[in-house]
C-alpha atoms as a PDB file:
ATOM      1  CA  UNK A   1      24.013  10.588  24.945  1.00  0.00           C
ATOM      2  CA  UNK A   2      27.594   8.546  25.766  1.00  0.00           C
ATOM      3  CA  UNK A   3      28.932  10.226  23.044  1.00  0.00           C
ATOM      4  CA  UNK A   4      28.026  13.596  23.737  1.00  0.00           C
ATOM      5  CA  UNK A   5      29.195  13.042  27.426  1.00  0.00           C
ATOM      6  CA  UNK A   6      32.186  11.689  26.235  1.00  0.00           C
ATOM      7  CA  UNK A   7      32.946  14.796  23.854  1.00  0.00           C
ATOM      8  CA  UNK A   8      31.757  16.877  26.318  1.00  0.00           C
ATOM      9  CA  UNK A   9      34.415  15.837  28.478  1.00  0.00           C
ATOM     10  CA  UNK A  10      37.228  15.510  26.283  1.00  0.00           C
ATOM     11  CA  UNK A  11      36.641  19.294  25.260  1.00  0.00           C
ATOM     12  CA  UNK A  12      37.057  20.440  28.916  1.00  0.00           C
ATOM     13  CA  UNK A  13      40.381  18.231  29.062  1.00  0.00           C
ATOM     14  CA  UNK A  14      42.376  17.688  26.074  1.00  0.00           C
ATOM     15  CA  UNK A  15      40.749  21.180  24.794  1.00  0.00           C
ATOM     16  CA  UNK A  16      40.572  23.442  27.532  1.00  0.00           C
ATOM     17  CA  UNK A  17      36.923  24.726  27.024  1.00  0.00           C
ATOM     18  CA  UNK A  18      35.091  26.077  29.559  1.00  0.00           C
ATOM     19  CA  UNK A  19      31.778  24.905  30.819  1.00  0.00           C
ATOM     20  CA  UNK A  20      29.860  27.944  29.123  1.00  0.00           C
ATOM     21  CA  UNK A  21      32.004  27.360  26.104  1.00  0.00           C
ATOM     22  CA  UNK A  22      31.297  23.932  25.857  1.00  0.00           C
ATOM     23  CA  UNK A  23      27.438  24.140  26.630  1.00  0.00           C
ATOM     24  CA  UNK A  24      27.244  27.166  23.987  1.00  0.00           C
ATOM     25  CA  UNK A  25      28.798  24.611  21.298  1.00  0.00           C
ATOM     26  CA  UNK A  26      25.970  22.170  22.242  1.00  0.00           C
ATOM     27  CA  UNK A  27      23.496  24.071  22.735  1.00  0.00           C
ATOM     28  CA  UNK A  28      24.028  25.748  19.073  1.00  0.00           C
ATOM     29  CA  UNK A  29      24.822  22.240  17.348  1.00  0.00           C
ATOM     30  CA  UNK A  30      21.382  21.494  19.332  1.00  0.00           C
ATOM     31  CA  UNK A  31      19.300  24.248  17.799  1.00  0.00           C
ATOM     32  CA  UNK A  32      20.800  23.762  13.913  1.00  0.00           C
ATOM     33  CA  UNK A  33      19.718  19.856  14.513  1.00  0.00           C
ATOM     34  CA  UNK A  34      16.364  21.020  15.444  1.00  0.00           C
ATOM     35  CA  UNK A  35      15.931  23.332  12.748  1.00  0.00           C
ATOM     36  CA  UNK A  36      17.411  21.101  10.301  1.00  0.00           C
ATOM     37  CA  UNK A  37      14.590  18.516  11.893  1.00  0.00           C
ATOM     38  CA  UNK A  38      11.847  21.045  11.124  1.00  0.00           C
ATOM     39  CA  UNK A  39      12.979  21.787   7.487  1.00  0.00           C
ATOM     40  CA  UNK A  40      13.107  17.627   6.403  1.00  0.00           C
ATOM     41  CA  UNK A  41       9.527  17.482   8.616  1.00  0.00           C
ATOM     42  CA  UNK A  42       8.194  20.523   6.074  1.00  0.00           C
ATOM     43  CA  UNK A  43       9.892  18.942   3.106  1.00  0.00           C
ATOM     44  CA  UNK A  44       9.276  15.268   3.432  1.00  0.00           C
ATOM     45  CA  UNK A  45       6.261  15.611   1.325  1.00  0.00           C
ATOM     46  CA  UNK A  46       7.724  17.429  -1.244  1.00  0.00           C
ATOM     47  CA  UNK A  47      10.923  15.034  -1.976  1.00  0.00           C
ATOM     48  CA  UNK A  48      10.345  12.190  -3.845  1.00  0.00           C
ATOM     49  CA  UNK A  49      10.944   8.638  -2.363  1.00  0.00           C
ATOM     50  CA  UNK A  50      14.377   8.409  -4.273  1.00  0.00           C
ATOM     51  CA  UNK A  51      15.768  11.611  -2.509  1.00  0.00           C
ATOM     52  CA  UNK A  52      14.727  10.488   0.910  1.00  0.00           C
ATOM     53  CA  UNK A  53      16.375   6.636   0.185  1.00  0.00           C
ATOM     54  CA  UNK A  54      19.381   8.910  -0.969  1.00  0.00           C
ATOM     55  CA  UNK A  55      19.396  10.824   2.570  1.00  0.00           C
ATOM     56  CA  UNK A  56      18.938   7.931   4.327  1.00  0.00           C
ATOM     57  CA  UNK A  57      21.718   6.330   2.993  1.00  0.00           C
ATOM     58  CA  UNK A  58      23.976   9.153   3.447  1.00  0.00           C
ATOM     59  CA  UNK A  59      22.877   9.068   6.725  1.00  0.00           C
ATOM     60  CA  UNK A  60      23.752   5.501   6.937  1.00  0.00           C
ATOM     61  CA  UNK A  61      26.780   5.528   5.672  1.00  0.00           C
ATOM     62  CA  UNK A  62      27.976   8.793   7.850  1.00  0.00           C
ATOM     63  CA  UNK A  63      27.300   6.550  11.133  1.00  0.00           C
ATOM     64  CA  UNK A  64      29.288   3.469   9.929  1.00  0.00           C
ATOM     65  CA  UNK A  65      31.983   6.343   9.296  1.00  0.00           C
ATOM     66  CA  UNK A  66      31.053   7.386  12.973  1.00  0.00           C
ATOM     67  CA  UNK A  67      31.332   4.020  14.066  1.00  0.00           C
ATOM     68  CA  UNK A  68      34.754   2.434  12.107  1.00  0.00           C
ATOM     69  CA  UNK A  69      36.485   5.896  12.923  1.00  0.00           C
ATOM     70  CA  UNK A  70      36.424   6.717  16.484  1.00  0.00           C
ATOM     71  CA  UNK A  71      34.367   4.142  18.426  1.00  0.00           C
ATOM     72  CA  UNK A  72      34.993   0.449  17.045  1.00  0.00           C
ATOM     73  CA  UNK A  73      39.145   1.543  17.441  1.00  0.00           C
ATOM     74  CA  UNK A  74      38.636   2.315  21.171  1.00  0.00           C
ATOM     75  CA  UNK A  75      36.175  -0.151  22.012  1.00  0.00           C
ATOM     76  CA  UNK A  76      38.833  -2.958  20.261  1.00  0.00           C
ATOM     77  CA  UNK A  77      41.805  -1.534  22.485  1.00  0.00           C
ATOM     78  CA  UNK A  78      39.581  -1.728  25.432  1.00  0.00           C
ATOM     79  CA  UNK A  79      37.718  -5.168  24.955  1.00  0.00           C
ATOM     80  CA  UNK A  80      39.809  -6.835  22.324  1.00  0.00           C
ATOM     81  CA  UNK A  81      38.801  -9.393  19.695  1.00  0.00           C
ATOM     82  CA  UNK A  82      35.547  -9.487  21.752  1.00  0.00           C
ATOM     83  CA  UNK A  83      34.459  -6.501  20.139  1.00  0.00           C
ATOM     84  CA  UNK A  84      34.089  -7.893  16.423  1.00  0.00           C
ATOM     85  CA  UNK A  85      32.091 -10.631  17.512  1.00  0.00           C
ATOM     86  CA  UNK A  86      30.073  -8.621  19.372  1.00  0.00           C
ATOM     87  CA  UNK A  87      29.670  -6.061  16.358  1.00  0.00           C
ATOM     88  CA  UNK A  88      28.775  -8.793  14.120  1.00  0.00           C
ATOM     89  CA  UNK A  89      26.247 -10.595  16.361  1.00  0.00           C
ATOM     90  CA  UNK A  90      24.592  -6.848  16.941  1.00  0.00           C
ATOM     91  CA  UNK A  91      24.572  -6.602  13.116  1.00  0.00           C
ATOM     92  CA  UNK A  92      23.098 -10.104  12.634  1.00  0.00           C
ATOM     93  CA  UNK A  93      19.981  -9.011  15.204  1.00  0.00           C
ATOM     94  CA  UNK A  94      19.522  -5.944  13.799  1.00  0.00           C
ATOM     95  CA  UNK A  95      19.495  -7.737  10.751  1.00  0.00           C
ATOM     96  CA  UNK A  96      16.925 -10.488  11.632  1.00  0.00           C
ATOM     97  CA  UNK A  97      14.804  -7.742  13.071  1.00  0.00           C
ATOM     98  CA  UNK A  98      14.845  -5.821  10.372  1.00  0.00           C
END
């Protein structure tokens, strides 16, 4: 949700979108994430295990992208060396968790 309000906004400001532009972008990205929801729901019994450990880690590795591209910069010029310890404690819970 704090990213899409933060994209959201950006759009309007840096990109000069209109509301109704910007809430016909989401609302489409919206509807393919649903559908593409619906098609893994119908297929998950059809893939075998190895194809859905191969999604997942696509999946994985698409957030770290997420993560080291556009938030971990930002969050580092905003809170400084803070951040990493604060990334790698996260990490460590998730980890122990997990």
């Amino acid at each position: 949700m704090p990213e899409a309000v933060s994209g959201a906004a950006l759009m309007r400001t840096a990109h000069r979108f209109t509301a109704a532009r910007a809430m016909t972008l989401w609302s489409v990205t919206a509807a393919v994430l649903v559908a593409v929801t619906v098609a893994g729901y119908a297929l998950s019994d059809v893939i075998p295990q190895t194809g859905i450990s191969l999604v997942q880690a696509f999946a994985g590795g698409a957030t770290l992208a997420v993560l080291a591209d556009s938030l971990m910069p930002e969050a580092y010029r905003d809170g400084g060396w803070w951040v990493g310890i604060c990334t790698a404690g996260g990490f460590l819970v998730a980890f122990v968790l997990g």
